[in-house]
C-alpha atoms as a PDB file:
ATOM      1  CA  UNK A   1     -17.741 -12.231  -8.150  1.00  0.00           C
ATOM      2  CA  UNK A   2     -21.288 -10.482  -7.203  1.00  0.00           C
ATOM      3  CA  UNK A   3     -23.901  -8.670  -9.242  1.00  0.00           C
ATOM      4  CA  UNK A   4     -22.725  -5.127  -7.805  1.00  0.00           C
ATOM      5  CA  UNK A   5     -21.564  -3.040 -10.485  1.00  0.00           C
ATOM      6  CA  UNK A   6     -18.791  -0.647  -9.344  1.00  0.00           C
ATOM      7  CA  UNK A   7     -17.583   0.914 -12.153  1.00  0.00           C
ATOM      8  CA  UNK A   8     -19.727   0.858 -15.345  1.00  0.00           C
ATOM      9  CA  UNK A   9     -19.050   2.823 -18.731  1.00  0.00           C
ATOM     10  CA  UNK A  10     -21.075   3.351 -21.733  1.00  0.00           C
ATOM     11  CA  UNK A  11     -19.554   3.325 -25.508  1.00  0.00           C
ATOM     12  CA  UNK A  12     -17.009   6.219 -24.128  1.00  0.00           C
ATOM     13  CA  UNK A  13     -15.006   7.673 -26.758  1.00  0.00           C
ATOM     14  CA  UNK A  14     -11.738   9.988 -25.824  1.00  0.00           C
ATOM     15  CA  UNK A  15     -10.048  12.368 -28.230  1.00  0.00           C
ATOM     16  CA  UNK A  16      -6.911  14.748 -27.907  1.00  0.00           C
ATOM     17  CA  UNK A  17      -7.257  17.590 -29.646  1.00  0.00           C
ATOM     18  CA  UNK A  18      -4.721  20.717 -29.864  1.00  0.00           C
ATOM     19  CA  UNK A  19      -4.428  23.331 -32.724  1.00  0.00           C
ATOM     20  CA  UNK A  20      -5.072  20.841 -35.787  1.00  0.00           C
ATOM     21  CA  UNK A  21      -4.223  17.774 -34.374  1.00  0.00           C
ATOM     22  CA  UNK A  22      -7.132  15.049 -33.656  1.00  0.00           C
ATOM     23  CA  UNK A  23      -6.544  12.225 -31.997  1.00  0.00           C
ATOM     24  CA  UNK A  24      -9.102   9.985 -30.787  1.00  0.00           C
ATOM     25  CA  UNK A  25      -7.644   7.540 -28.292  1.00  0.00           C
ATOM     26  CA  UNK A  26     -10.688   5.239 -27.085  1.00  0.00           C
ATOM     27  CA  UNK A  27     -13.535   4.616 -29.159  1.00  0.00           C
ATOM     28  CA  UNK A  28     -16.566   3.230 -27.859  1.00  0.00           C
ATOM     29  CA  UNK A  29     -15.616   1.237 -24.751  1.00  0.00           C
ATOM     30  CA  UNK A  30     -18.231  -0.350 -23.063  1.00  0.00           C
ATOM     31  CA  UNK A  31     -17.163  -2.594 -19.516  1.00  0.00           C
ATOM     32  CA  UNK A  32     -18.872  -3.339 -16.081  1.00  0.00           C
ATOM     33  CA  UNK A  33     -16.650  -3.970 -13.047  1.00  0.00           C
ATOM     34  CA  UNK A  34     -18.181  -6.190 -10.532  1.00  0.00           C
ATOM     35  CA  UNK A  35     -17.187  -6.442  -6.911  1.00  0.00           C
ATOM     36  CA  UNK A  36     -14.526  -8.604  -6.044  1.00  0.00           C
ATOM     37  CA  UNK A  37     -13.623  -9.531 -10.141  1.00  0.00           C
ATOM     38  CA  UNK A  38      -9.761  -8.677 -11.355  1.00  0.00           C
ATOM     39  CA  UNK A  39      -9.675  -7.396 -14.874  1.00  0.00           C
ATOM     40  CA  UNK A  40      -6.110  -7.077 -16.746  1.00  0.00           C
ATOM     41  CA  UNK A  41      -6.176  -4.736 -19.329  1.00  0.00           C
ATOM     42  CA  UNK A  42      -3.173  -4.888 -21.622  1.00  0.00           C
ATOM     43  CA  UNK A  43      -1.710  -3.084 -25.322  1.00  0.00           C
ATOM     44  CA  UNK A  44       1.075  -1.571 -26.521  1.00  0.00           C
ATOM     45  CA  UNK A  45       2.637   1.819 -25.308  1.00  0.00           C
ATOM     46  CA  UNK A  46       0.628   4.514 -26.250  1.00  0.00           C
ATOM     47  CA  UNK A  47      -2.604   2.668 -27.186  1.00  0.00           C
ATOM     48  CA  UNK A  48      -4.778   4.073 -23.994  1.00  0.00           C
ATOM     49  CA  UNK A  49      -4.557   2.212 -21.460  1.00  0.00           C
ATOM     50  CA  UNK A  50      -3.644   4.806 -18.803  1.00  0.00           C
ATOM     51  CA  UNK A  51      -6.202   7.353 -19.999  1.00  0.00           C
ATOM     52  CA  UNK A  52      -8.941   4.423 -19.728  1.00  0.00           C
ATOM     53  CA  UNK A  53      -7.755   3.701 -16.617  1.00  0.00           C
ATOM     54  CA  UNK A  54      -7.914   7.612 -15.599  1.00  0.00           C
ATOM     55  CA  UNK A  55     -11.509   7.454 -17.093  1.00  0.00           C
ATOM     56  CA  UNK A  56     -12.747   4.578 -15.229  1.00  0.00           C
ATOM     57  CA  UNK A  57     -11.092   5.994 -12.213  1.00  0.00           C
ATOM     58  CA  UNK A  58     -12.656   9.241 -12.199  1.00  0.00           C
ATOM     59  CA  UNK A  59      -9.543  11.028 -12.741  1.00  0.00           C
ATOM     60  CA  UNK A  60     -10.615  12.543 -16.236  1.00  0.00           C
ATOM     61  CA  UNK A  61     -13.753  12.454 -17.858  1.00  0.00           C
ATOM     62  CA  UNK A  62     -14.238  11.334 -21.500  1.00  0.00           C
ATOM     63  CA  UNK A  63     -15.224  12.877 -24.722  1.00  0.00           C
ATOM     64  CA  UNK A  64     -18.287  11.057 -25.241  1.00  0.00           C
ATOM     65  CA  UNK A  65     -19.986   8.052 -23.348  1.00  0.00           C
ATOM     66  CA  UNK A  66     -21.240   7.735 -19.748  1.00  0.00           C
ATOM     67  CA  UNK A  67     -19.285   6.583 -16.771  1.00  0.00           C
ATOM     68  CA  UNK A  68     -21.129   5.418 -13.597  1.00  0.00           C
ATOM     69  CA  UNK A  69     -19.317   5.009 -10.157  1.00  0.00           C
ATOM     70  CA  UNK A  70     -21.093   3.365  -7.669  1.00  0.00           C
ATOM     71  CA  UNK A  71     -24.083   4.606 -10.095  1.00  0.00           C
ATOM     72  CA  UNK A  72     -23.251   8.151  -9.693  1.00  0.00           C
ATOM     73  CA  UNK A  73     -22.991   9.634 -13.086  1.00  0.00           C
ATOM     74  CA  UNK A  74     -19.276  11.326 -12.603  1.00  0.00           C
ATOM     75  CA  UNK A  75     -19.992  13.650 -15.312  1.00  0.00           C
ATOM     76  CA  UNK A  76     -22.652  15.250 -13.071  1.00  0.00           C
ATOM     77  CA  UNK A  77     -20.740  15.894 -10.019  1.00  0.00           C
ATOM     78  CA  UNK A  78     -18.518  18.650  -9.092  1.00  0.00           C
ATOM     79  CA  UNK A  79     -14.610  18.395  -8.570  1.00  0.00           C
ATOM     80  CA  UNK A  80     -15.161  18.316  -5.075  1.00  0.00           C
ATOM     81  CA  UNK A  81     -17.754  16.008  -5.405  1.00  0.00           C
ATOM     82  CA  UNK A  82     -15.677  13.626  -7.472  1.00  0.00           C
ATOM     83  CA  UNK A  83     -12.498  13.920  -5.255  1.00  0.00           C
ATOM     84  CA  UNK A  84     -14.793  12.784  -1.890  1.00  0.00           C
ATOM     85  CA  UNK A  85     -16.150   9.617  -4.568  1.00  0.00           C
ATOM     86  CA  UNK A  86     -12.812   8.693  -5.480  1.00  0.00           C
ATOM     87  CA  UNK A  87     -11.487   9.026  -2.030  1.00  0.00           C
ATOM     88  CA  UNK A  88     -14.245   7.507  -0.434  1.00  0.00           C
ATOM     89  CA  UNK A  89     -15.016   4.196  -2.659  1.00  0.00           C
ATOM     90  CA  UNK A  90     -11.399   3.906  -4.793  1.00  0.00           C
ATOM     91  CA  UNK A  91      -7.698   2.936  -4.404  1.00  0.00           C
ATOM     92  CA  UNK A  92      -4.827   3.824  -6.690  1.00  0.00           C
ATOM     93  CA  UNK A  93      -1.224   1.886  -7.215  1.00  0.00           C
ATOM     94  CA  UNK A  94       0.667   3.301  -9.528  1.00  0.00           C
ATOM     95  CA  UNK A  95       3.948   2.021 -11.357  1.00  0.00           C
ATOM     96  CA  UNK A  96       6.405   4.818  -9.722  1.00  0.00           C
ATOM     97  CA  UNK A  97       5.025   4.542  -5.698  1.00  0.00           C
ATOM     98  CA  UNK A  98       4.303   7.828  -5.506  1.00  0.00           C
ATOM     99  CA  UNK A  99       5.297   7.879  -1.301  1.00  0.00           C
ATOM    100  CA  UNK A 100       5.712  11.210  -0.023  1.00  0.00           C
ATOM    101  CA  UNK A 101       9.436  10.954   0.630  1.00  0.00           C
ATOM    102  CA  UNK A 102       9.485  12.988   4.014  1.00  0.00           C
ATOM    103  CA  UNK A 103       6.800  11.175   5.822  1.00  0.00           C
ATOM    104  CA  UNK A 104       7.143   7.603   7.060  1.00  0.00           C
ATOM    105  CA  UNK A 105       5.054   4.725   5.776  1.00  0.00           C
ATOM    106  CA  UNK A 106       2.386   4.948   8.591  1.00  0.00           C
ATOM    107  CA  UNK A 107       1.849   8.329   7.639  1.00  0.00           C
ATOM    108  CA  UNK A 108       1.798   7.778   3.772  1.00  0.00           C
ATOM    109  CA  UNK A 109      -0.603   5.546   4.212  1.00  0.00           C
ATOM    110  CA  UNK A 110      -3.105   6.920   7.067  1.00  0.00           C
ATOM    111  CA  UNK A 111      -2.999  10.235   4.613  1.00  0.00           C
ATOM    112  CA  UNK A 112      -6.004   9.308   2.665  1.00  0.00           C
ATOM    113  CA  UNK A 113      -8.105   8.823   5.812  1.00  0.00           C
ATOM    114  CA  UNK A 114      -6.973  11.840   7.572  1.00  0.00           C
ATOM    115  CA  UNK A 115      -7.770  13.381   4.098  1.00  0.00           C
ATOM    116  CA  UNK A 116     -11.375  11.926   4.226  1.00  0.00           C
ATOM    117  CA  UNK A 117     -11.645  13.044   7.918  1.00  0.00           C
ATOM    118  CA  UNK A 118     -11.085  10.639  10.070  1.00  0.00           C
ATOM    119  CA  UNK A 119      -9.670  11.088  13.361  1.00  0.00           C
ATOM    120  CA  UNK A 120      -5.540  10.500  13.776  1.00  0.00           C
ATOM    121  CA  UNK A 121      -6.152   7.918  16.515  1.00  0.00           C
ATOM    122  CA  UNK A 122      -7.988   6.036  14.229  1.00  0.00           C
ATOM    123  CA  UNK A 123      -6.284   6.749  10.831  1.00  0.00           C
ATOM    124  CA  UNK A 124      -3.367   5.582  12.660  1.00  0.00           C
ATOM    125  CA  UNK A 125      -4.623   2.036  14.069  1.00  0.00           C
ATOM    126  CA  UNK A 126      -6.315   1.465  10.152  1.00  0.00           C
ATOM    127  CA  UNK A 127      -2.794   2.371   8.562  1.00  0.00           C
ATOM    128  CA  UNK A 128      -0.911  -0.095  10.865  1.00  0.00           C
ATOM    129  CA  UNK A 129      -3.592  -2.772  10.347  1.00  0.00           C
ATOM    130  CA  UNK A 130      -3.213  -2.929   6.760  1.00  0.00           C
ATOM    131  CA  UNK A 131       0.523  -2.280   6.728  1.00  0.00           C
ATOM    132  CA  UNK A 132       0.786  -5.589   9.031  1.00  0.00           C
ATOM    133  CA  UNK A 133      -0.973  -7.356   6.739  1.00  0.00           C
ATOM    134  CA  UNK A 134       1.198  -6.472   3.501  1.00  0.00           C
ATOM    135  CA  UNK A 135       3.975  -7.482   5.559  1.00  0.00           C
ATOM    136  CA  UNK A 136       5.382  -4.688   6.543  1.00  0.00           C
ATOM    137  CA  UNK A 137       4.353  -4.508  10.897  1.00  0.00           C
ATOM    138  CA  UNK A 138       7.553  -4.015  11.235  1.00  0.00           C
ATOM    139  CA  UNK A 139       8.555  -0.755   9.040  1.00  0.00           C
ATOM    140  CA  UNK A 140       5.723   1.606  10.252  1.00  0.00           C
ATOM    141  CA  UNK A 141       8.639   4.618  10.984  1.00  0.00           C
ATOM    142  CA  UNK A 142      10.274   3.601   8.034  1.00  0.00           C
ATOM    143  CA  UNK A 143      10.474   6.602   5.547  1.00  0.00           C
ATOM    144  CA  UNK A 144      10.534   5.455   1.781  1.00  0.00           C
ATOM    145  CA  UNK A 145      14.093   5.976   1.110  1.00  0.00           C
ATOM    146  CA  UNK A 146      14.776   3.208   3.764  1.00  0.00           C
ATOM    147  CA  UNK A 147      12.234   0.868   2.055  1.00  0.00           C
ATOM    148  CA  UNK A 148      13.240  -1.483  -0.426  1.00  0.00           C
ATOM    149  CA  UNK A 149      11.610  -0.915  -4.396  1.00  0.00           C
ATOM    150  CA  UNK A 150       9.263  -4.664  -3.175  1.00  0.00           C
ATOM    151  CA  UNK A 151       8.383  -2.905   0.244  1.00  0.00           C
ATOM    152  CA  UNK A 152       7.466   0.773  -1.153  1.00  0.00           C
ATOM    153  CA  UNK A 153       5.015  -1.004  -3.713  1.00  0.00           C
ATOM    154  CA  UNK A 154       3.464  -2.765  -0.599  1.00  0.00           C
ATOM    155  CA  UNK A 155       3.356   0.105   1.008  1.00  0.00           C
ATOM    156  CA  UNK A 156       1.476   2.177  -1.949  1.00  0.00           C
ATOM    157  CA  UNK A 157      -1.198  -0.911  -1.987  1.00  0.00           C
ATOM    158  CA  UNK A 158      -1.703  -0.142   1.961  1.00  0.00           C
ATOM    159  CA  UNK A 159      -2.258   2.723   1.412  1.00  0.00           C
ATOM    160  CA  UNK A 160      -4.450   2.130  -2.032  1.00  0.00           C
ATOM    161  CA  UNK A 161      -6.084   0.045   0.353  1.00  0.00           C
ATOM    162  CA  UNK A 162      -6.190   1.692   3.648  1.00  0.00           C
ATOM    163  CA  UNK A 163     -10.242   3.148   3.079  1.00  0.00           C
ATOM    164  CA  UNK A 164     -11.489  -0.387   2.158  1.00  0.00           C
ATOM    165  CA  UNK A 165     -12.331   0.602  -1.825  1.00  0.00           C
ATOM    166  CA  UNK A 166     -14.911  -0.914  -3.580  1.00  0.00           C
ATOM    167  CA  UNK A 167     -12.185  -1.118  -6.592  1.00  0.00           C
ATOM    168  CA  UNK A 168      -8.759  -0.632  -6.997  1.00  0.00           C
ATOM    169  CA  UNK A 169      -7.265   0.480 -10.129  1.00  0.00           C
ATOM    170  CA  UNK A 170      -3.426  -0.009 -10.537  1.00  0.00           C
ATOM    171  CA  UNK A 171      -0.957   1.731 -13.464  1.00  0.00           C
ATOM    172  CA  UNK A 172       1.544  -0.796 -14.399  1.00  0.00           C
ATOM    173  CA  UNK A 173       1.430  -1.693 -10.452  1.00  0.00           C
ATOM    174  CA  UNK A 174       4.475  -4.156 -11.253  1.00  0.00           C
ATOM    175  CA  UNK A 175       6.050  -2.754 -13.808  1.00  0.00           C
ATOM    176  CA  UNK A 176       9.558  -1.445 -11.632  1.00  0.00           C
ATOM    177  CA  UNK A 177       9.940  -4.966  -9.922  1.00  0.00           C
ATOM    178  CA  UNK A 178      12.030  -8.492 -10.692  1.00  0.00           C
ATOM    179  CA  UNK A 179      10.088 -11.240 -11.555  1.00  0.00           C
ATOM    180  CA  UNK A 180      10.125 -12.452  -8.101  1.00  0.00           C
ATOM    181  CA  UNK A 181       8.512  -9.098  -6.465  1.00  0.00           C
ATOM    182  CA  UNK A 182       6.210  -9.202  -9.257  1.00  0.00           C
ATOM    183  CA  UNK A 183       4.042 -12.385  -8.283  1.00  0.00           C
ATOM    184  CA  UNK A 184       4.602 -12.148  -4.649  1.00  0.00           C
ATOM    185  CA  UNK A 185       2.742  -7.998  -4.892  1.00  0.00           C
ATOM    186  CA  UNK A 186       0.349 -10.047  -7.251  1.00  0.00           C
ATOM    187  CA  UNK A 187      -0.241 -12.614  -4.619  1.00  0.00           C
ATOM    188  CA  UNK A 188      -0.646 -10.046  -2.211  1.00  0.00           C
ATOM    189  CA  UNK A 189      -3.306  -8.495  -4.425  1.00  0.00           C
ATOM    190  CA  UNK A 190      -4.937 -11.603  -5.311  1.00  0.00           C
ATOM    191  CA  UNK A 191      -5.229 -12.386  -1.269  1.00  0.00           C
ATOM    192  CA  UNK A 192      -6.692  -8.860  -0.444  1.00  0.00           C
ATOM    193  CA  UNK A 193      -8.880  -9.146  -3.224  1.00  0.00           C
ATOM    194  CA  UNK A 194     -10.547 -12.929  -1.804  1.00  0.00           C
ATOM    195  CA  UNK A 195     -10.517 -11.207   1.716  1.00  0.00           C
ATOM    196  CA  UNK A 196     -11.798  -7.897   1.209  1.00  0.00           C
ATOM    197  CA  UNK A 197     -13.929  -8.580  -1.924  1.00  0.00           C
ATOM    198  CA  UNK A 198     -12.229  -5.628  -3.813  1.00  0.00           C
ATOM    199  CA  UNK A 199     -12.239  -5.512  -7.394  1.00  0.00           C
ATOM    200  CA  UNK A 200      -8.961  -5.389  -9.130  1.00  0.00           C
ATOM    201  CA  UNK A 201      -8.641  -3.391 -12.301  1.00  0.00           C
ATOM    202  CA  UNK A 202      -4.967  -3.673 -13.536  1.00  0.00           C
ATOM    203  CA  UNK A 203      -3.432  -2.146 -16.739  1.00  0.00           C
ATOM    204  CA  UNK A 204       0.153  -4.419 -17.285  1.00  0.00           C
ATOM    205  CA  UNK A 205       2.826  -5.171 -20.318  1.00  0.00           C
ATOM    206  CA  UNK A 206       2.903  -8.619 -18.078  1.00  0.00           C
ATOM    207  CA  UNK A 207       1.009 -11.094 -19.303  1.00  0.00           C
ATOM    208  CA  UNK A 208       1.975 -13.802 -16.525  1.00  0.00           C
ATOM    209  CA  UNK A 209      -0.048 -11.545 -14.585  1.00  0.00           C
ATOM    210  CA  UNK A 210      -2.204 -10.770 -16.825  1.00  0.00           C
ATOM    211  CA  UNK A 211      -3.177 -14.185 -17.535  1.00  0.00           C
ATOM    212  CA  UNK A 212      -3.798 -14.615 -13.353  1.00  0.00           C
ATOM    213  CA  UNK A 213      -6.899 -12.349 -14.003  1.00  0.00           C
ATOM    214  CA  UNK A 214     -10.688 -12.791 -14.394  1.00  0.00           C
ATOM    215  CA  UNK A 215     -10.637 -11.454 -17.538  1.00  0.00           C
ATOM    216  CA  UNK A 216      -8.166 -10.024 -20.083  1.00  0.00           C
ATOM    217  CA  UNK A 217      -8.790  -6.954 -22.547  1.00  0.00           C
ATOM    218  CA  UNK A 218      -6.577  -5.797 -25.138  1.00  0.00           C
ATOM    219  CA  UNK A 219      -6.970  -1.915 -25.918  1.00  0.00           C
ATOM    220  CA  UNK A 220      -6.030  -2.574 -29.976  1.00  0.00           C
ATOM    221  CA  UNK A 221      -6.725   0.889 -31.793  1.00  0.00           C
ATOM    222  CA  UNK A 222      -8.707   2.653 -29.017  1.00  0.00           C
ATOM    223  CA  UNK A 223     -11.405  -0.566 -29.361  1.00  0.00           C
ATOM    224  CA  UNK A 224     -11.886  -3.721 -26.579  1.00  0.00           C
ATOM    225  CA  UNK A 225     -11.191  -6.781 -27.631  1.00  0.00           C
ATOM    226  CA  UNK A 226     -11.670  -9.369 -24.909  1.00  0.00           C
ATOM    227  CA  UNK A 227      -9.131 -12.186 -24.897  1.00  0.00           C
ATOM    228  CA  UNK A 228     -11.012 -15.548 -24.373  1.00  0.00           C
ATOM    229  CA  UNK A 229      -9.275 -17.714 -21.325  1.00  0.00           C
END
């Protein structure tokens, strides 16, 4: 791990609110995300973890608190501006792949570079590059429905991947595969991760994976509480 901070939050607070229901979902989180360090976060169903990962991600913003990507203040761009961020500097895996069922892998995966604006020649040559090296050189016309569940999950990390992100932040990335599938996405990750320097924030039920990570944080009622290794 270096000093670069990638993602860095502030006591951010989240609450749900709709007619006279209050619900406050994250209080007071505070975490820095380094280059290159994996962080598991774990909890029960419905104690935040996905809308703390959507936070830290750019995807929402929170109630109260400050979140810094890349020390850009997200709460101070635009939409636009925050899609380009996101697009540019992170990766998302998500528990349910999320492949675009009519386009083949190469194309699912060079989509967030042709998105970003990069030529098709060269979208192309990056999408087959990282597809070779999760394994799958050899299912580039491939659609999704003629991928197995191991080798669409690979496929979403290519294409999580595909922009070289400065963090990746994965949903349950795991969560739809056997045991077996499991550790060898995880060792994927875990490679990609020691080549690339990417930082690895992952929110999991799994604690054999969880426990493969730099650190471990359990969301208890809204609040961190960092498991000591």
């Amino acid at each position: 791990m270096n000093d670069k901070k990638i993602i860095s939050c502030q006591n951010i607070s989240k609450r749900f609110k709709e007619g006279k229901l209050d619900v406050e979902v994250l209080r007071g989180i505070t975490l820095d995300i380094h280059a290159g360090e994996k962080i598991a976060i774990v909890g029960s169903s419905g104690s935040g973890k996905s809308t703390l990962l959507h936070i830290l991600g750019g995807l929402d913003l929170p109630s109260e608190g400050n979140v810094q990507i890349l020390d850009q203040d997200i709460a101070k761009l635009s939409d636009t501006q925050r899609g380009k961020l996101r697009n540019k500097s992170l990766g998302f895996i998500y528990q349910f792949h999320h492949l675009l069922p009519e386009f083949t892998a190469l194309e699912n995966v060079a989509m967030p570079l042709l998105i970003g604006g990069a030529k098709v020649l060269d979208a192309t040559k990056k999408a087959s590059d990282i597809l070779a090296k999760v394994g799958l050189g050899q299912r580039l016309n491939h659609k999704p429905g003629q991928l197995s569940g191991g080798e669409r999950q690979r496929a979403a990390i290519a294409r999580a991947l595909v922009t070289n992100p400065q963090a990746v932040l994965a949903d349950e990335p795991t969560g739809n595969l056997d045991q077996k599938t499991a550790m060898h996405i995880f060792d994927l990750m875990q490679s990609l991760n020691q080549e690339m320097q990417t930082a690895f924030i992952i929110v999991t039920h799994d604690m054999q994976l969880a426990e493969k990570m730099d650190k471990v944080y359990n969301l208890v009622d809204g609040i961190f509480i960092e498991e000591k290794k």
